[in-house]
Protein backbone atom coordinates (compact mmCIF):
# COMPACT_ATOMS: atom_id res chain seq x y z
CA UNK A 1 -63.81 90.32 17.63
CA UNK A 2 -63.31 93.76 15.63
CA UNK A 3 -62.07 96.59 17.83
CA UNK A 4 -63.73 99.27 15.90
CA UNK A 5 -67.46 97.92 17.68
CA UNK A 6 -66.01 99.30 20.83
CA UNK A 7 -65.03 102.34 19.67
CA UNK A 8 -61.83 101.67 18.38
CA UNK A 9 -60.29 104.16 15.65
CA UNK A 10 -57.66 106.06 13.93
CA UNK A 11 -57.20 108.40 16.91
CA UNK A 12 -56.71 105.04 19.38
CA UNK A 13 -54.26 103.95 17.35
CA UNK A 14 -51.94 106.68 16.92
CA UNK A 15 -52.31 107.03 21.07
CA UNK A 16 -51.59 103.20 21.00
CA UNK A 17 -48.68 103.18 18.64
CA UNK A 18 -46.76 105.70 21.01
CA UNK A 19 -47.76 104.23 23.84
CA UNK A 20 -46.23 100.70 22.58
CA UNK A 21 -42.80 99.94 23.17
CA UNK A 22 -43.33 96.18 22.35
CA UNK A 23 -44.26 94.33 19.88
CA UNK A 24 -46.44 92.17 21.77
CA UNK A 25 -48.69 94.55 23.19
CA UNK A 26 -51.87 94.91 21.95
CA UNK A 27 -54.90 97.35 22.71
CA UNK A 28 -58.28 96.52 24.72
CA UNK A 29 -60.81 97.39 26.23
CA UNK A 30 -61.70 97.53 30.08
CA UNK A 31 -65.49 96.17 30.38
CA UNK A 32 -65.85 96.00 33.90
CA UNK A 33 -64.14 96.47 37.18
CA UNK A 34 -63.86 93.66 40.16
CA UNK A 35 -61.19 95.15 42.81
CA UNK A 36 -57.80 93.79 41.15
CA UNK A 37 -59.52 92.16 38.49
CA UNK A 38 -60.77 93.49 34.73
CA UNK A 39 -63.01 92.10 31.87
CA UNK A 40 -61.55 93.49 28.99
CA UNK A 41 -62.65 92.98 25.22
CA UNK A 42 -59.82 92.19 22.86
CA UNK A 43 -59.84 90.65 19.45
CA UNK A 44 -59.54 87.31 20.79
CA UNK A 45 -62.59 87.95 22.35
CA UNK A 46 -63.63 89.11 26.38
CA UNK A 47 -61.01 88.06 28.65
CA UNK A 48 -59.88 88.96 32.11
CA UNK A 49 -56.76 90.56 32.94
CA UNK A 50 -54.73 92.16 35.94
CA UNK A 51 -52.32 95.40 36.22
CA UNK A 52 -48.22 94.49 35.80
CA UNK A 53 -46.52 94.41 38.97
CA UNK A 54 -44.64 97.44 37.34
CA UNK A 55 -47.94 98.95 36.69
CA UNK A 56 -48.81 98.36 40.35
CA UNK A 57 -45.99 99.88 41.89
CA UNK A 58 -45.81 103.07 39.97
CA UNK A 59 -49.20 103.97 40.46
CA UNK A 60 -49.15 107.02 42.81
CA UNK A 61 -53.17 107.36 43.45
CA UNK A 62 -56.27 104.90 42.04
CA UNK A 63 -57.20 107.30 39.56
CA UNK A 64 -54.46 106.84 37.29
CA UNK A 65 -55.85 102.74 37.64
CA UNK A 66 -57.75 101.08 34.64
CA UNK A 67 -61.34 102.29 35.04
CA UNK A 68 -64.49 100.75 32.68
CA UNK A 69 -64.30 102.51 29.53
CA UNK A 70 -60.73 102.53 29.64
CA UNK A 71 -58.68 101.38 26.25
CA UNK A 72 -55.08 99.71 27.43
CA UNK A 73 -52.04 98.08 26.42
CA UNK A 74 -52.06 94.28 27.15
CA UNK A 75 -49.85 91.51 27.16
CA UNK A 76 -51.25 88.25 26.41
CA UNK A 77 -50.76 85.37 29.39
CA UNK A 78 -51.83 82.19 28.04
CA UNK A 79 -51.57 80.39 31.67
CA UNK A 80 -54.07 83.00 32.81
CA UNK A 81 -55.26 86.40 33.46
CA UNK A 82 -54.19 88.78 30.45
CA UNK A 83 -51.40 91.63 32.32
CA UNK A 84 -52.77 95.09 31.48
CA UNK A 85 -49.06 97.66 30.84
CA UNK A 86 -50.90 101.08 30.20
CA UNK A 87 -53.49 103.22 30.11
CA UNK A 88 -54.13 105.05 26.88
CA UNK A 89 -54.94 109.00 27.70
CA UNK A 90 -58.13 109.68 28.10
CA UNK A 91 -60.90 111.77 26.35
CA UNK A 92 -63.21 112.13 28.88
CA UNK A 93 -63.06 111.04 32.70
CA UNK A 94 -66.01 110.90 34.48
CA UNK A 95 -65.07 111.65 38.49
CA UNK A 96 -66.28 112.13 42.00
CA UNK A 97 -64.25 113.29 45.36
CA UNK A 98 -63.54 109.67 47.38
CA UNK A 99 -65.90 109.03 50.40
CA UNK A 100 -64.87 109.53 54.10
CA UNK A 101 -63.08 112.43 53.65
CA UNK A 102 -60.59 110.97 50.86
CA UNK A 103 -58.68 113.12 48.95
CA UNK A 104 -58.67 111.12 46.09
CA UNK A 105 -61.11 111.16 43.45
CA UNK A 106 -62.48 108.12 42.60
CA UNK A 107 -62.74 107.76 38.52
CA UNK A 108 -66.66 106.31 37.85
CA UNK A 109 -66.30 105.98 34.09
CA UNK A 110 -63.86 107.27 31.28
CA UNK A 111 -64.30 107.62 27.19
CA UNK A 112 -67.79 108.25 27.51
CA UNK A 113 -69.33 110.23 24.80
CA UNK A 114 -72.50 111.01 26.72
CA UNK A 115 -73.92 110.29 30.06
CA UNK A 116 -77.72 109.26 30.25
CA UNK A 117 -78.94 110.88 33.86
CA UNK A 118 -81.37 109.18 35.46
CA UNK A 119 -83.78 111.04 37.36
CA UNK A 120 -87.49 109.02 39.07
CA UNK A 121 -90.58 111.34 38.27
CA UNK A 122 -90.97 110.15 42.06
CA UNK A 123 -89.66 110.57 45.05
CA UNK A 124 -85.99 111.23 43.44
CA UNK A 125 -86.93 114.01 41.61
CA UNK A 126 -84.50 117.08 42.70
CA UNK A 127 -83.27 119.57 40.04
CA UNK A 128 -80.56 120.78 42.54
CA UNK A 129 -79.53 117.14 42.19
CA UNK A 130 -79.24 117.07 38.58
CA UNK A 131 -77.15 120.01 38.66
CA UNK A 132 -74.42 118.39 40.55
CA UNK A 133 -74.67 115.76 37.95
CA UNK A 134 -74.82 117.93 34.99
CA UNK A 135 -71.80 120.06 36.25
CA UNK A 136 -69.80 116.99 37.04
CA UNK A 137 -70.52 114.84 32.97
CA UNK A 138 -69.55 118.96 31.38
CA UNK A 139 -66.71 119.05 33.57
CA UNK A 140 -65.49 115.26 32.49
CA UNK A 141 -65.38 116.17 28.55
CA UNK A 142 -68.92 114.33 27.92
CA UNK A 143 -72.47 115.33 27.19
CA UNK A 144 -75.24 115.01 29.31
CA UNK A 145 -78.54 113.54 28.82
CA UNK A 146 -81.67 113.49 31.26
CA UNK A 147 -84.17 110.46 31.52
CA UNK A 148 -86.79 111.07 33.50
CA UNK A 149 -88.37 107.78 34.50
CA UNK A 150 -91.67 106.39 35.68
CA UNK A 151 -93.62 108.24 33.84
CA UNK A 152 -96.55 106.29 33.87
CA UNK A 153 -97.22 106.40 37.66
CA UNK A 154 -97.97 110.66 36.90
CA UNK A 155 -100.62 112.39 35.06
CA UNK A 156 -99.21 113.54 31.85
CA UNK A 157 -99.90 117.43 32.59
CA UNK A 158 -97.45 116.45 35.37
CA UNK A 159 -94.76 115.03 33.54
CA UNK A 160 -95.32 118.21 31.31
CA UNK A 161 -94.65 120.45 33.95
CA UNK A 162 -91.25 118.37 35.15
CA UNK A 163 -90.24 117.91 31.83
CA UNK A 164 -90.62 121.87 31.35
CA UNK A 165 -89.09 122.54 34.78
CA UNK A 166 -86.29 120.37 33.79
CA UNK A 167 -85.61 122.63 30.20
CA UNK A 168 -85.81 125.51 32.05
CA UNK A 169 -82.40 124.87 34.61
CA UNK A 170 -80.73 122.88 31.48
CA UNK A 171 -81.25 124.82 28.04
CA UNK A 172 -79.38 122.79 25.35
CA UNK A 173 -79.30 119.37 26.69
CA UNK A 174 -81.68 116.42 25.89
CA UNK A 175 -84.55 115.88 28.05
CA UNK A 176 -87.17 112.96 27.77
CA UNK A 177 -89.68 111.07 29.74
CA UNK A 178 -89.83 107.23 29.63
CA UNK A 179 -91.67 104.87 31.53
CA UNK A 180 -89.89 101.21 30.83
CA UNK A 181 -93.10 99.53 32.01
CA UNK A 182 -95.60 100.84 29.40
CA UNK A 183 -92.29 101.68 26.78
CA UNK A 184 -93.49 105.45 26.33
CA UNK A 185 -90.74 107.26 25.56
CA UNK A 186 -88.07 104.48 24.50
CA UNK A 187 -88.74 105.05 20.79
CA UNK A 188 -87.03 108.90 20.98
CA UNK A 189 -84.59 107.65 23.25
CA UNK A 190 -82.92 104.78 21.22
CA UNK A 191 -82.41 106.90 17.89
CA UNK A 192 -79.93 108.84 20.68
CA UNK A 193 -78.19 105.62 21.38
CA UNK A 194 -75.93 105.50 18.30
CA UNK A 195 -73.58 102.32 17.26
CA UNK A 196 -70.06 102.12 18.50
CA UNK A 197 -70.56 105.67 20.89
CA UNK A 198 -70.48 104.93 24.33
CA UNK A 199 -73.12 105.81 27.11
CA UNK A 200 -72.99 105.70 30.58
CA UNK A 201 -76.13 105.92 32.89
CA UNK A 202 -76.15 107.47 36.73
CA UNK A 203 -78.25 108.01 38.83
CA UNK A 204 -79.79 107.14 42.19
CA UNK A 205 -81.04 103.63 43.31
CA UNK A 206 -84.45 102.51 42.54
CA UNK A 207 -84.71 105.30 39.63
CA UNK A 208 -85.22 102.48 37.24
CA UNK A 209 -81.60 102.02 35.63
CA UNK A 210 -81.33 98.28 35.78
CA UNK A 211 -84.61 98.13 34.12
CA UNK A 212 -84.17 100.45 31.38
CA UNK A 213 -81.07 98.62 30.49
CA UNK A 214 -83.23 95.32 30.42
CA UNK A 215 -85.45 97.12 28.13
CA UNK A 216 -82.64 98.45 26.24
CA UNK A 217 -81.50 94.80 25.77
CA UNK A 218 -84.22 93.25 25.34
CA UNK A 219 -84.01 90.52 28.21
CA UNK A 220 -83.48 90.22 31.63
CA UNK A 221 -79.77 91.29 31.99
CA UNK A 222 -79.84 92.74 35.41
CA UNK A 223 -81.18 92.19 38.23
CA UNK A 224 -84.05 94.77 39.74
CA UNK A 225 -85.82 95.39 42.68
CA UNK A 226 -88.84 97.14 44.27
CA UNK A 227 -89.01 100.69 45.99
CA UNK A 228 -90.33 102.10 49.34
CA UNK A 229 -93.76 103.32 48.42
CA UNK A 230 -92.84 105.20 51.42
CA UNK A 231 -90.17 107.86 50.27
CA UNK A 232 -89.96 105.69 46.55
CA UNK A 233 -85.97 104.66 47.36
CA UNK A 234 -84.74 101.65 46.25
CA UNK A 235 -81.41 99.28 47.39
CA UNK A 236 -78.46 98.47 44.97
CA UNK A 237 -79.03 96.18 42.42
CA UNK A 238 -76.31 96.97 40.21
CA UNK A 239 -72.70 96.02 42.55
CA UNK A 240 -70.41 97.09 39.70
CA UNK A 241 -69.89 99.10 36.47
CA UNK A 242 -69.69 97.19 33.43
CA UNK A 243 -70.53 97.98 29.57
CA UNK A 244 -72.88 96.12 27.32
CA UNK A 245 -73.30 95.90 23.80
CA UNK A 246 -77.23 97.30 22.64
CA UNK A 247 -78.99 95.48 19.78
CA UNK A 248 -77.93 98.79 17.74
CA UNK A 249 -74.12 98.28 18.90
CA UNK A 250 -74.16 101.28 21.47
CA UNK A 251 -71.87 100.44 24.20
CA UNK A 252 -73.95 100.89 27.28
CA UNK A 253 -72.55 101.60 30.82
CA UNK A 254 -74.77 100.55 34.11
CA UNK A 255 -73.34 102.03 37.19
CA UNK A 256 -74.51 101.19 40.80
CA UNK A 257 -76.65 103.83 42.81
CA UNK A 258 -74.70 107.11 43.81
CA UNK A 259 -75.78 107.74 47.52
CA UNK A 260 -73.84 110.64 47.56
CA UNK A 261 -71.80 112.94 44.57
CA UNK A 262 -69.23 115.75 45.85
CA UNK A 263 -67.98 117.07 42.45
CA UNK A 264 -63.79 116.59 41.90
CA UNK A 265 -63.44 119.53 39.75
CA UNK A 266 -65.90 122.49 39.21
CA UNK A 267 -64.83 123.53 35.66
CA UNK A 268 -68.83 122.64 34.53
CA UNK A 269 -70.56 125.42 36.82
CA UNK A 270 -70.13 128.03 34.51
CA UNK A 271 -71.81 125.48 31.92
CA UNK A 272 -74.31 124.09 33.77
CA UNK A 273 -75.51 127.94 35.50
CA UNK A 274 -74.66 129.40 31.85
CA UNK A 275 -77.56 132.10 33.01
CA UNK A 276 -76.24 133.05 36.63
CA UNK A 277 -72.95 133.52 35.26
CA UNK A 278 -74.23 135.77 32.29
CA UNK A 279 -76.17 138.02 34.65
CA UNK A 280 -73.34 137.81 37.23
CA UNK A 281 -71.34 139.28 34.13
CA UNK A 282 -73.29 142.37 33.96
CA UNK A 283 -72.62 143.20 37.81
CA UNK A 284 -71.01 146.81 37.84
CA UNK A 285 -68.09 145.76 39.39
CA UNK A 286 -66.11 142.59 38.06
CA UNK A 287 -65.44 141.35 41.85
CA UNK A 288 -69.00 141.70 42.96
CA UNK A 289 -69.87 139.53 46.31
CA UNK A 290 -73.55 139.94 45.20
CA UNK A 291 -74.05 140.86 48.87
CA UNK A 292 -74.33 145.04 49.62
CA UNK A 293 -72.27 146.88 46.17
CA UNK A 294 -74.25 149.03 44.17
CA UNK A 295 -75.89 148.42 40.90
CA UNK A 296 -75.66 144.21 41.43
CA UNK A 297 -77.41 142.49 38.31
CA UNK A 298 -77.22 139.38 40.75
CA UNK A 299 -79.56 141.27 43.51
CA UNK A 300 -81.88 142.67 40.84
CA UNK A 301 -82.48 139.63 39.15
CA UNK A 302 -83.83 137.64 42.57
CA UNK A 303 -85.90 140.99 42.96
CA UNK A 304 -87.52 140.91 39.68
CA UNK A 305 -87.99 137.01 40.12
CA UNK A 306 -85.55 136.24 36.61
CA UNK A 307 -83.78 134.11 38.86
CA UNK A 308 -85.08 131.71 41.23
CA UNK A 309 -83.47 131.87 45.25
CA UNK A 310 -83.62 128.42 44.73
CA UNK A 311 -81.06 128.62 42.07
CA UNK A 312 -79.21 130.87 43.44
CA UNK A 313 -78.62 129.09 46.47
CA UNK A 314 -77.88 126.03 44.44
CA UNK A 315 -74.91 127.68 43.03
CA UNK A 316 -73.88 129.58 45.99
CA UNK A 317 -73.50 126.18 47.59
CA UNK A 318 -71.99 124.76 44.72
CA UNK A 319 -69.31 127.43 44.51
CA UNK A 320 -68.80 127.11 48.86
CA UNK A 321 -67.74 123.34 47.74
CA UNK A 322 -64.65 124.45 45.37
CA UNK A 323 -62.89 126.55 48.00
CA UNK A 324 -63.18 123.13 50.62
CA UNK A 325 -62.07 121.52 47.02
CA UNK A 326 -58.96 123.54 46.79
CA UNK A 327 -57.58 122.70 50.29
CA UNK A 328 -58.55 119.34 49.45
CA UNK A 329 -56.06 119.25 46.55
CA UNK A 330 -53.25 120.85 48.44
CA UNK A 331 -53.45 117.93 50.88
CA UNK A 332 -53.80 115.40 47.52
CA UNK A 333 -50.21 117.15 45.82
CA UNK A 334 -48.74 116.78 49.53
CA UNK A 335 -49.60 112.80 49.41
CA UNK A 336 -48.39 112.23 45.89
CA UNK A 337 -44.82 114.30 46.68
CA UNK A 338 -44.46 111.88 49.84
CA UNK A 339 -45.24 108.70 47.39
CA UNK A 340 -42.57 109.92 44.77
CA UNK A 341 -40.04 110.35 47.34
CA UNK A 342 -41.02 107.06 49.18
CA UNK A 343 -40.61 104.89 45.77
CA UNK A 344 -37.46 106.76 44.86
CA UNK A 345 -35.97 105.50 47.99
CA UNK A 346 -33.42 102.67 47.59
CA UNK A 347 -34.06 99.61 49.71
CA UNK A 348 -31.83 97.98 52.11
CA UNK A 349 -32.04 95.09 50.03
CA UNK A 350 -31.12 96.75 46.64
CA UNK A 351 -28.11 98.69 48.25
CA UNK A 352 -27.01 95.24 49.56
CA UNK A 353 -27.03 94.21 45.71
CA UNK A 354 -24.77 98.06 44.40
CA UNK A 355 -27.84 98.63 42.79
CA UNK A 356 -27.81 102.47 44.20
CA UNK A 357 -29.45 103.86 41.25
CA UNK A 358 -32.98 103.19 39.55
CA UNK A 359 -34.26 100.00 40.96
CA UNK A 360 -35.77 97.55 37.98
CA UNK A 361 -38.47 95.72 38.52
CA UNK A 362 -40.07 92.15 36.48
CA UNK A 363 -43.27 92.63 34.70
């Protein structure tokens, strides 16, 4: 199996060779996720693999954990799962706060050199949703792209109007409208898809992922399942991440159904509201609240109707999140301090032993 189909090159292996401090390492890739367990491609072909008990120990939160996408050091175990040794730094890390109030984020993809948004025509259609996602893919170090699917169940002066809609709140970024039961649309979507890049696809459940990637494939890969004609929501079909090699050799990404997407870091709001921050720029005052000061571009342009409340309100709310996302990380630095000093402790055990000083561990 040849590395370089899975995006393997010249940059990987200068991050690889100082990463290595043994000869017997070598470098793979992380396919899929299953709780303690990875598929990983290597040249020997796709095996599965675990983290070193080192590996284990030292890791202070689950973000610094393998996550799909990931390339890593391994160690070949003939008598069984492969033992992963490292992470190689990433180039882009896809991320989302933890659920229930975790302080964690919890890493949904790395490498990725553009995420494929999927958005339903029905139902799921929400451009206030699509800017959480679009801020979150800019703020990871990849480019976004925006499928709009089912197209087939709307007249096409609607899908027009979405499409147009859609353009308007993200200027720059590639917009189409498929329909994977008729195929409109897949023809300008697959030139995209280019060989050896890697593509990741979010969205929703029941927007039609699993069966774009069967049409992608060209068989029945996944598994899919019907909507409510209710409220058009679906249930999860997809239970894990894992890539897939296209026809084309793109490396292909399907991700479960995000119920819910609190953004880690908010470096992509200026990106994704390029235009509320350029009029916000213009404000007479560089501190402007936007609220009662004089001469506020912000004010004027909801007054003339050059920017929508709607948008406005998006971001406000957007921007409310960061400062509950600041006292968030406070509280994440406090529980990584408390881990460093924990592991630095000496056991009982070890002082028993004299060994007082760094404690070694078997890999």
């Amino acid at each position: 199996m040849n590395l370089t189909n899975y995006g393997w090159n010249e940059k990987w292996e200068d991050n690889f060779l100082n990463l290595n401090q043994r000869e017997k390492l070598v470098p793979a890739r992380v396919s899929a996720v299953y709780s303690e367990r990875y598929d990983i491609f290597t040249t020997e072909g796709e095996k599965q693999a675990k983290m070193s008990g080192k590996m284990i120990y030292e890791s202070l939160y689950a973000a610094k954990n393998p996550a799909v996408g990931d390339w890593v050091a391994v160690e070949n175990n003939p008598n069984g799962p492969w033992i992963i040794k490292g992470v190689l730094p990433r180039q882009s890390c896809l991320q989302r706060q933890g659920i229930n109030g975790e302080v964690e984020s919890q890493v949904i993809g790395s490498n990725v050199d553009k995420c494929i948004l999927v958005q339903s025509l029905l139902g799921d259609y929400s451009i206030a949703r699509l800017e959480r996602y679009v801020a979150m893919v800019w703020d990871s170090g990849s480019i976004p792209m925006i499928v709009l699917t089912k197209a087939d169940l709307l007249e096409e002066e609607e899908v027009i109007d979405k499409i147009g809609e859609v353009e308007s709140a993200f200027p720059g970024v590639d917009i189409m409208a498929i329909s994977s039961i008729t195929k409109k649309g897949i023809d300008k979507l697959m030139p995209l898809l280019e060989p050896t890049k890697t593509y990741m696809v979010m969205g929703s459940s029941g927007v039609g992922k699993s069966t774009l990637l069967n049409v992608l494939m060209g068989e029945e890969i996944m598994e899919t399942a019907d909507v409510r004609e209710a409220d058009q929501k679906g249930r999860h079909t997809t239970t894990h991440r894992q890539m897939f090699t296209l026809e084309n050799g793109a490396l292909y990404i399907d991700t479960p159904g995000m119920r819910e997407l609190a953004l880690f870091n908010f470096q992509g709001l200026n990106k994704t509201f390029s235009d509320v921050a350029e009029i916000a720029r213009t404000c007479k005052f560089n501190n402007c609240t936007h609220e009662d000061e004089p001469d506020c571009a912000v004010r004027e342009a909801l007054e003339s109707g050059s920017l929508t409340v709607e948008r406005w309100e998006s971001y406000i709310k957007l921007k409310k999140e960061e400062r509950v996302y600041k006292s968030k990380q406070i509280r994440l630095q406090k529980k990584i301090a408390n881990a460093k000093v924990k592991k630095q402790k000496v056991h009982y055990k070890d002082f028993k032993r004299g060994k007082t000083g760094k404690i070694e561990y078997q890999y």
